[in-house]
Protein backbone atom coordinates (compact mmCIF):
# COMPACT_ATOMS: atom_id res chain seq x y z
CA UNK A 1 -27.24 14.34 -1.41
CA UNK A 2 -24.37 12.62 0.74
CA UNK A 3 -23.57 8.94 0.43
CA UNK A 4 -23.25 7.38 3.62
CA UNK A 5 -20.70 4.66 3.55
CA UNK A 6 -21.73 1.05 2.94
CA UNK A 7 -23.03 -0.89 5.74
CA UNK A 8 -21.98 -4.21 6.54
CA UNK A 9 -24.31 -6.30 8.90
CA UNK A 10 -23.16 -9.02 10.41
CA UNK A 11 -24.96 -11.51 12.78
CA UNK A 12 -22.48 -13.38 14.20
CA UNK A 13 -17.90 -12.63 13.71
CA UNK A 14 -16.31 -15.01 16.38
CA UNK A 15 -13.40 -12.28 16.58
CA UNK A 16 -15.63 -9.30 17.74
CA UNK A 17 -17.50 -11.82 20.52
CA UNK A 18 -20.60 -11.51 18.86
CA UNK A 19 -22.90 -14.56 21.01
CA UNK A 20 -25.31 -16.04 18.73
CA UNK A 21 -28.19 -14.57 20.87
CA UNK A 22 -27.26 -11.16 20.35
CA UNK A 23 -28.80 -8.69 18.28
CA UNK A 24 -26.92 -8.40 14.65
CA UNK A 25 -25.06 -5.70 14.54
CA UNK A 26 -24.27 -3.05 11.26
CA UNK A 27 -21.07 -1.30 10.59
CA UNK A 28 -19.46 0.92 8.37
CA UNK A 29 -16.52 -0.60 6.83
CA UNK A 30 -13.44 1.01 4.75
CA UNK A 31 -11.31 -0.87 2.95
CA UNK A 32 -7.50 0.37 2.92
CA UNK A 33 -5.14 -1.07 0.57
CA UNK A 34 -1.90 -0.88 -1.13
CA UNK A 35 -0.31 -2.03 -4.55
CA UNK A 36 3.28 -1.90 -5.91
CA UNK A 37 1.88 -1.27 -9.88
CA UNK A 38 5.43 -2.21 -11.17
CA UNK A 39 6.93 0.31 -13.47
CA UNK A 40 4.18 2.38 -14.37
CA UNK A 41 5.23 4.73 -16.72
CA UNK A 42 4.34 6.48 -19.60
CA UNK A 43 6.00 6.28 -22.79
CA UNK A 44 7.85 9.39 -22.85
CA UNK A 45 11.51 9.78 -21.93
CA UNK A 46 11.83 12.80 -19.75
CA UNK A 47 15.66 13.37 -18.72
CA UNK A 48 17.82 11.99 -16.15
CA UNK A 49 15.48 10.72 -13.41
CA UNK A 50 14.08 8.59 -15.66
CA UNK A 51 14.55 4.74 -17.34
CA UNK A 52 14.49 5.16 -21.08
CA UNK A 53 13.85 1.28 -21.66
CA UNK A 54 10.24 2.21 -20.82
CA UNK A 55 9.68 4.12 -24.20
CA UNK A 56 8.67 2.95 -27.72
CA UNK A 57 12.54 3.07 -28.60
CA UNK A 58 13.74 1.60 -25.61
CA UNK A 59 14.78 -2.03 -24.76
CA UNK A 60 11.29 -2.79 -23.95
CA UNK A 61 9.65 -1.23 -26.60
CA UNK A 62 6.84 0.44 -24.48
CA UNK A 63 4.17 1.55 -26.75
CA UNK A 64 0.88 3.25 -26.49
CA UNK A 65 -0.82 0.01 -27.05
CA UNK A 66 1.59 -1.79 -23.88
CA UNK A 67 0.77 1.48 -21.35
CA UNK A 68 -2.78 1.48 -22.35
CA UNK A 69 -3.00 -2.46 -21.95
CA UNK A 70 -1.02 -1.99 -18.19
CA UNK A 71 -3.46 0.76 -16.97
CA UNK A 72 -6.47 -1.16 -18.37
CA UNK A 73 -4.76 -4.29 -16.34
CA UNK A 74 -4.01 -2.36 -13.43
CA UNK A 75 -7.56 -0.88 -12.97
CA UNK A 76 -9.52 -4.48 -13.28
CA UNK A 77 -7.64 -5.17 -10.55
CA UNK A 78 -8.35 -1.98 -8.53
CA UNK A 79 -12.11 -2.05 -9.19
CA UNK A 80 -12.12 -5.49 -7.33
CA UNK A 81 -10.13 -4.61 -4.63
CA UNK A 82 -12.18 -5.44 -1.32
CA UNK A 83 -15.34 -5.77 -2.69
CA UNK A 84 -16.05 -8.67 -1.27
CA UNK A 85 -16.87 -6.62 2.51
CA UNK A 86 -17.60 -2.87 0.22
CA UNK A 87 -18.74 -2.71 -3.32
CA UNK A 88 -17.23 0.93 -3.47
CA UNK A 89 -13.67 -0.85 -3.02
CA UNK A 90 -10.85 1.23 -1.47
CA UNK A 91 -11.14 4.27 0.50
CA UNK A 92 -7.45 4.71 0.74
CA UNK A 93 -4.63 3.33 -1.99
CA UNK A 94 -1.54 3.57 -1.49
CA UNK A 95 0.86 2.99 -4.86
CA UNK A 96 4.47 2.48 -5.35
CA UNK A 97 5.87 2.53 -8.97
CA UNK A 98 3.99 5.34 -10.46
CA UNK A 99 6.04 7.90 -13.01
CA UNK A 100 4.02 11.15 -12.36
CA UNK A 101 0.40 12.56 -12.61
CA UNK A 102 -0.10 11.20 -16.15
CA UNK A 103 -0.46 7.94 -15.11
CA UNK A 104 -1.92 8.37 -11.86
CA UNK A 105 -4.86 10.46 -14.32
CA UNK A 106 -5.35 7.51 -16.17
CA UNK A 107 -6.09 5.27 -13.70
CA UNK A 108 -8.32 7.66 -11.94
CA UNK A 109 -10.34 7.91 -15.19
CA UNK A 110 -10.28 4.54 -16.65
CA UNK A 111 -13.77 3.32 -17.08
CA UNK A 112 -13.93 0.59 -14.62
CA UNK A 113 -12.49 3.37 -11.38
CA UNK A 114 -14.33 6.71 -12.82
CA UNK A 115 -17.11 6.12 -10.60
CA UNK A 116 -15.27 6.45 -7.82
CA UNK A 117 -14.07 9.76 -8.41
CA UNK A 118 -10.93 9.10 -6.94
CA UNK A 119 -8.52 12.15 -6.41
CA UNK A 120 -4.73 11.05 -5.15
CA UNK A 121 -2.10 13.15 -3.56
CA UNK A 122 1.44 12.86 -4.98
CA UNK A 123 4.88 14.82 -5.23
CA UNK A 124 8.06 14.33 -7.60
CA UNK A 125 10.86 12.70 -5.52
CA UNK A 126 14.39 12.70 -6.59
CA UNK A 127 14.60 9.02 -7.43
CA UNK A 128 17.08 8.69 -10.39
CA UNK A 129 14.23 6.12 -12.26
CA UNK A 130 11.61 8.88 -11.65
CA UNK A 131 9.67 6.66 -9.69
CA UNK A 132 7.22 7.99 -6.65
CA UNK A 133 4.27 6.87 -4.56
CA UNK A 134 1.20 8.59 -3.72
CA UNK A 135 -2.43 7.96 -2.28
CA UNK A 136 -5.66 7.59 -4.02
CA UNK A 137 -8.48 8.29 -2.34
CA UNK A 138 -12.56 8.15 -2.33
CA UNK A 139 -13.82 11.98 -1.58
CA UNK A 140 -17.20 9.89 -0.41
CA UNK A 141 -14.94 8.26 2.72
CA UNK A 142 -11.96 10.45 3.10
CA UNK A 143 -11.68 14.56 3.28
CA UNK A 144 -7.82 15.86 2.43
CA UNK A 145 -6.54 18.08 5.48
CA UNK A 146 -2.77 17.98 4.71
CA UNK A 147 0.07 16.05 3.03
CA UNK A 148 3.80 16.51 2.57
CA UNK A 149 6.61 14.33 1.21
CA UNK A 150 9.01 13.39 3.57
CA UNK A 151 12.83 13.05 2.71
CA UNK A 152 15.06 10.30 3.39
CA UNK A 153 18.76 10.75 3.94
CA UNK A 154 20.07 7.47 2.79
CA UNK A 155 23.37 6.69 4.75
CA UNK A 156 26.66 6.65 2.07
CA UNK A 157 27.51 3.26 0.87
CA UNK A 158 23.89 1.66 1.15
CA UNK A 159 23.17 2.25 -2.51
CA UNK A 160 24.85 3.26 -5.62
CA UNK A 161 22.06 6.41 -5.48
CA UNK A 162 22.22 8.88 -2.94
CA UNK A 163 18.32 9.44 -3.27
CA UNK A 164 15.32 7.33 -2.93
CA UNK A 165 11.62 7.91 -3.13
CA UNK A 166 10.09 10.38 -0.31
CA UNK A 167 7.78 9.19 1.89
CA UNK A 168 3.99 10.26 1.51
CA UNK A 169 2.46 11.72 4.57
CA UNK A 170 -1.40 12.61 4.18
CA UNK A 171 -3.84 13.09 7.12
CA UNK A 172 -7.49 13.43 7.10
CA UNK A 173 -10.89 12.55 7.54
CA UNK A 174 -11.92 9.23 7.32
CA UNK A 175 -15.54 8.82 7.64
CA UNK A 176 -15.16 12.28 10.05
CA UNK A 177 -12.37 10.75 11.95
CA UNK A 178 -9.16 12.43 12.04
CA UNK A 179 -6.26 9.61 10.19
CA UNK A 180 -2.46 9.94 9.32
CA UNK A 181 -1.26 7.87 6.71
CA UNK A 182 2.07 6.76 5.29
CA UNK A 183 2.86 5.50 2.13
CA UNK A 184 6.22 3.97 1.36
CA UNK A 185 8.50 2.12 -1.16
CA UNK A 186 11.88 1.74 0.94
CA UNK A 187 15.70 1.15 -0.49
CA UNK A 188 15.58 -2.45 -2.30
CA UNK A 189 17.86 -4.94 -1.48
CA UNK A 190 19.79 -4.46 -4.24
CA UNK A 191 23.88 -4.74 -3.83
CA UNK A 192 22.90 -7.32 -1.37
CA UNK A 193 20.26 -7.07 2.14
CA UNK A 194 23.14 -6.17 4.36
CA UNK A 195 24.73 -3.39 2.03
CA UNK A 196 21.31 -2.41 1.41
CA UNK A 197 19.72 -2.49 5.34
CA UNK A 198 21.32 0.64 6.60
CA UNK A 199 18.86 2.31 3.53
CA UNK A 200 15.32 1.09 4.75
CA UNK A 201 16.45 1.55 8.16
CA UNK A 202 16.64 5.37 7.51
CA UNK A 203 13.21 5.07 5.98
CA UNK A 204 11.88 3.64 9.28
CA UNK A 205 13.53 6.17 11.54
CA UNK A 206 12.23 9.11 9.42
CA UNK A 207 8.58 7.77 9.72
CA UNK A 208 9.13 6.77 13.62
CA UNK A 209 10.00 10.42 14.13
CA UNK A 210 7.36 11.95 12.62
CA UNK A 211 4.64 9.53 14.59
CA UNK A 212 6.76 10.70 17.53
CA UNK A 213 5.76 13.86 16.91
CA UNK A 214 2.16 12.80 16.65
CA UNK A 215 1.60 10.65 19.77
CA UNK A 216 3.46 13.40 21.94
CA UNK A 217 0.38 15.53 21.08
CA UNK A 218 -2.19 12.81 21.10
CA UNK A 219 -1.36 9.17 22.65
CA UNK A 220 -4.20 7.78 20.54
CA UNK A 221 -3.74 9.25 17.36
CA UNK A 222 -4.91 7.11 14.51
CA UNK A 223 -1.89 6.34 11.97
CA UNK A 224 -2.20 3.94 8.95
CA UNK A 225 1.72 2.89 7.76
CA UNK A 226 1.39 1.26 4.12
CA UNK A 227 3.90 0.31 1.40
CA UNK A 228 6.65 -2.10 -0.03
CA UNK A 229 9.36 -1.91 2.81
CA UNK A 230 11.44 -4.46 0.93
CA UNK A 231 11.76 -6.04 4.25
CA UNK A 232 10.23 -8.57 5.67
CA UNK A 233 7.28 -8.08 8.84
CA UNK A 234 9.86 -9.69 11.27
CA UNK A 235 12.81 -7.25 9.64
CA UNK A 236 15.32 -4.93 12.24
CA UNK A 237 13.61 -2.01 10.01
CA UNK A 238 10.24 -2.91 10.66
CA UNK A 239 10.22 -4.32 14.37
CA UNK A 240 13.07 -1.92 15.95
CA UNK A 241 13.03 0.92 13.35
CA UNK A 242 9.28 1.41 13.29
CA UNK A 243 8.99 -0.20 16.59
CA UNK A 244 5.95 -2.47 15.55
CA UNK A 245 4.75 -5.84 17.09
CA UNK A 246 2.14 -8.44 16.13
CA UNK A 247 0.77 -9.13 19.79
CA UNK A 248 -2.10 -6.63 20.12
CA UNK A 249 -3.00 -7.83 23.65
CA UNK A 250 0.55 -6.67 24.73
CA UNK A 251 1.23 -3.72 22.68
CA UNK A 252 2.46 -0.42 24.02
CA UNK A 253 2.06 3.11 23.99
CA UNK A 254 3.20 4.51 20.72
CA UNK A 255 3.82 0.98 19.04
CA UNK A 256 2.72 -0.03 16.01
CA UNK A 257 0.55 -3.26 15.43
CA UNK A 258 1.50 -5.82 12.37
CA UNK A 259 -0.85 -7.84 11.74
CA UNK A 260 1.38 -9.48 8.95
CA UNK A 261 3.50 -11.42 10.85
CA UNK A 262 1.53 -14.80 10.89
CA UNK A 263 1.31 -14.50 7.48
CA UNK A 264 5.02 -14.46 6.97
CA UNK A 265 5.40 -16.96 8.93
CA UNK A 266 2.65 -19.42 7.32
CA UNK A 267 5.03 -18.64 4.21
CA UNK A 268 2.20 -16.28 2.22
CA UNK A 269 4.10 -13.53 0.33
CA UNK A 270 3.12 -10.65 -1.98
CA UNK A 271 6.33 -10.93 -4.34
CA UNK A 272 8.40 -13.56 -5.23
CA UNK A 273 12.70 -14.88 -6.07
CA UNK A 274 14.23 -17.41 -6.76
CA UNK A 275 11.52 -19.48 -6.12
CA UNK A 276 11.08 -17.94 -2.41
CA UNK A 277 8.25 -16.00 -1.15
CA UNK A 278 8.85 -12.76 0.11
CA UNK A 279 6.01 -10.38 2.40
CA UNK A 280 7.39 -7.02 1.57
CA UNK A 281 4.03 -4.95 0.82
CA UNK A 282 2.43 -4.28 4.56
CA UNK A 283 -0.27 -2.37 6.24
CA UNK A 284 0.50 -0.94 9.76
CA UNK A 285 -2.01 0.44 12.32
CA UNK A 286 -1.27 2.51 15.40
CA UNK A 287 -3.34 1.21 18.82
CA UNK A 288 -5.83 3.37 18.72
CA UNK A 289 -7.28 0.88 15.78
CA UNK A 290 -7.71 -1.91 17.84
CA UNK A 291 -10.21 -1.53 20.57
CA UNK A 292 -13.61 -2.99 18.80
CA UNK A 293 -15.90 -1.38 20.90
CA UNK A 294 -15.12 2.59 20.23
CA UNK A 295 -17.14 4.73 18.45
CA UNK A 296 -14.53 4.98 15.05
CA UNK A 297 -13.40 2.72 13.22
CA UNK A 298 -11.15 -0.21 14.32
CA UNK A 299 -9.12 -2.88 12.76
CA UNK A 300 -11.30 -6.25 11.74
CA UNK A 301 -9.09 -8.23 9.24
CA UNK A 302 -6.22 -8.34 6.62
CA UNK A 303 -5.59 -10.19 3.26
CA UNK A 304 -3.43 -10.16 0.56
CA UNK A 305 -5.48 -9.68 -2.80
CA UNK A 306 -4.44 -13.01 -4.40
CA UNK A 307 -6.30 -14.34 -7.39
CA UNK A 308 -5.90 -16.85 -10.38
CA UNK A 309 -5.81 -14.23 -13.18
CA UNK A 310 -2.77 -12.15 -11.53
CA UNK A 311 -0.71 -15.78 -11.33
CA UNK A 312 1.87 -16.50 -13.56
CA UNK A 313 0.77 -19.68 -15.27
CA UNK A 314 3.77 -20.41 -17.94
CA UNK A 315 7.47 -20.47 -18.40
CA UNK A 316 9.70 -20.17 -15.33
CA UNK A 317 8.12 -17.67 -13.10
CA UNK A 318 4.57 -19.97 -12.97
CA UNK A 319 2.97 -19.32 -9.78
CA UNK A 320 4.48 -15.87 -9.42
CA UNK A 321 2.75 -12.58 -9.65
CA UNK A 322 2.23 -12.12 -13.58
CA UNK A 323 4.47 -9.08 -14.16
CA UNK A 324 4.51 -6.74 -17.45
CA UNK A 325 8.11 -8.24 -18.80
CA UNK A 326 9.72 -11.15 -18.25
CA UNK A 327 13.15 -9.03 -18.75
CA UNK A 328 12.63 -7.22 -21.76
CA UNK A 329 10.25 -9.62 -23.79
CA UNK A 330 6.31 -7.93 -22.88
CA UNK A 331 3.96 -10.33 -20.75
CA UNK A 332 1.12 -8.27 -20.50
CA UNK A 333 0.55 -8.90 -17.21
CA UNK A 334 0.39 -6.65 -14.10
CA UNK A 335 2.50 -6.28 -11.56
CA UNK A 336 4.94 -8.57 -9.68
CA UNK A 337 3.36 -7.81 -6.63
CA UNK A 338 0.19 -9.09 -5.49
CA UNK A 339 -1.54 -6.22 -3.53
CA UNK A 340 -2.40 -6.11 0.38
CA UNK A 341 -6.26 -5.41 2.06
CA UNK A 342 -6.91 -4.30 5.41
CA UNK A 343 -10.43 -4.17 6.11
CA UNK A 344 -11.46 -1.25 8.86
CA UNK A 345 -15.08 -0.94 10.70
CA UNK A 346 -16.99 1.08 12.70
CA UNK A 347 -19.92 -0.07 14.51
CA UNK A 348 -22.78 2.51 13.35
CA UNK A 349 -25.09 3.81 16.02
């Protein structure tokens, strides 16, 4: 028999204009999120588009015992993801940093995610590391319709590469409701941010086109834009390229909302440098997500997934993200990005 998604009731939420004198109220929720896993590979070296320091023999030494150690890492962190609102955790994940189907199988089977039955979605790019993203996601919320990987031209001189990873573009049923979804990992800023901006400004233009695309056939279409844009929520790339704003009350026709911004500029980050705080890993929502009276599901709050036992707590990078290496000496920690929440409801019948 068919799960129906966990119901949240909730008496009183200031931010939907619940009065205390009304009736409580239940809702579906889904919880959408998105985590850079840092250099997950495998520990086999398979040609060019590939880092051989990730591999028993390599400068990191990067065993069986140091991948099986990252995915069990990885997955504690996964199962807890959002459970707080929805014991089932995510209904979408987007990832960054994954290698290739043998590691996105081994977090879908780990002991502590098997239950969800995850499936994911996920193509080769041409990345010279051989790194990709791709989408988990929970058959009980979410029903596959189509996906593709979209290519970025990268503009000559940006990067030493003239490839980065593709951009993931699945759309589906979420709960029965028609979604589009987006997951990214954008040009980094190495060679400097203003070499480098040129790079994730492509990235944004490719997406904006393709949501162009969608809105000219329906103005309301629901689109979910997730990833590390290695740009900041108040970035050219993100506000001009994507064309996105963090005033829903204002927003227009075809714009995406950010609800990020405050938290950039409260100085909250999901990565960290030289001792500065950086907000690169975002969730985006299209319009349609933010009227809180429709019938699907709309937009109710964001996070970023921050606890003690993903903190650094020695040596020089204490208070940072506890990453895998500190260079090439093994931590045995898990990423060195903290990953981002956006919590979606629907007010059930």
């Amino acid at each position: 028999m068919k799960k129906t998604p966990f119901l949240l009731v909730l008496a009183v939420i200031n931010m939907l204009s619940i009065s205390a004198s009304a009736q409580p109220r239940q809702y579906r929720s889904a919880i959408i999120a998105f985590y850079n896993l840092e250099n997950f590979y495998d520990t086999v070296f398979h040609g060019s588009q590939d880092d051989e320091t990730f591999t028993p023999g390599g400068l990191k030494a990067y065993t069986s015992a140091a991948f099986k150690e990252k995915t069990d890492r990885l997955a504690s962190v996964i199962s807890r993801i959002g459970t707080d609102v929805n014991p089932d955790g995510p209904a979408l994940l987007g990832v960054a940093e994954v290698e290739n189907s043998t590691v996105l199988d081994a977090l879908a089977r780990h002991p502590l995610l098997a239950g969800h039955h995850y499936r994911y979605v996920h193509y080769d790019s041409k990345d010279i590391r051989g790194m990709d993203v791709a989408l988990f996601y929970n058959p009980r919320y979410f029903r596959l319709l189509k996906s593709r990987p979209l290519y970025v031209k990268i503009p000559e001189g940006t990067k030493e590469s003239v490839y980065t990873r593709d951009i993931l573009w699945a759309t589906g049923l979420l709960d029965g409701e028609k979604v589009h979804v987006f997951v990214n990992h954008w040009p980094s800023r190495y060679g400097g941010e203003k070499r480098s901006a040129p790079g994730r400004m492509a990235a944004a233009l490719t997406i904006r086109r393709f949501i162009d695309t969608l809105t000219n056939r329906d103005p309301m279409a629901k689109i979910i834009v997730m990833g590390d844009l290695n740009d900041e929520p108040v970035s050219s790339s993100i506000v001009t390229g994507l064309k996105s704003t963090d005033r829903a009350a204002t927003i227009k026709m075809g714009e995406l909302y950010n609800p990020w911004v405050s938290f950039y500029k409260n100085g909250t980050g999901t990565l960290a440098y030289q001792n500065a705080w950086s907000l690169f890993d975002q969730i985006l929502i299209s319009e349609a997500f933010l009227d809180k009276e429709q019938s699907g599901f709309f937009f109710y709050k964001n996070a970023v997934f921050k606890k003690d036992a993903l903190i650094e707590n020695i040596g020089p990078y204490k208070g940072y993200p506890m990453r895998s290496y500190t260079g090439d000496v093994y931590r045995g920690g898990y990423s060195d990005h903290f990953p981002v929440v956006l919590v979606l409801l629907k007010n059930k019948p």
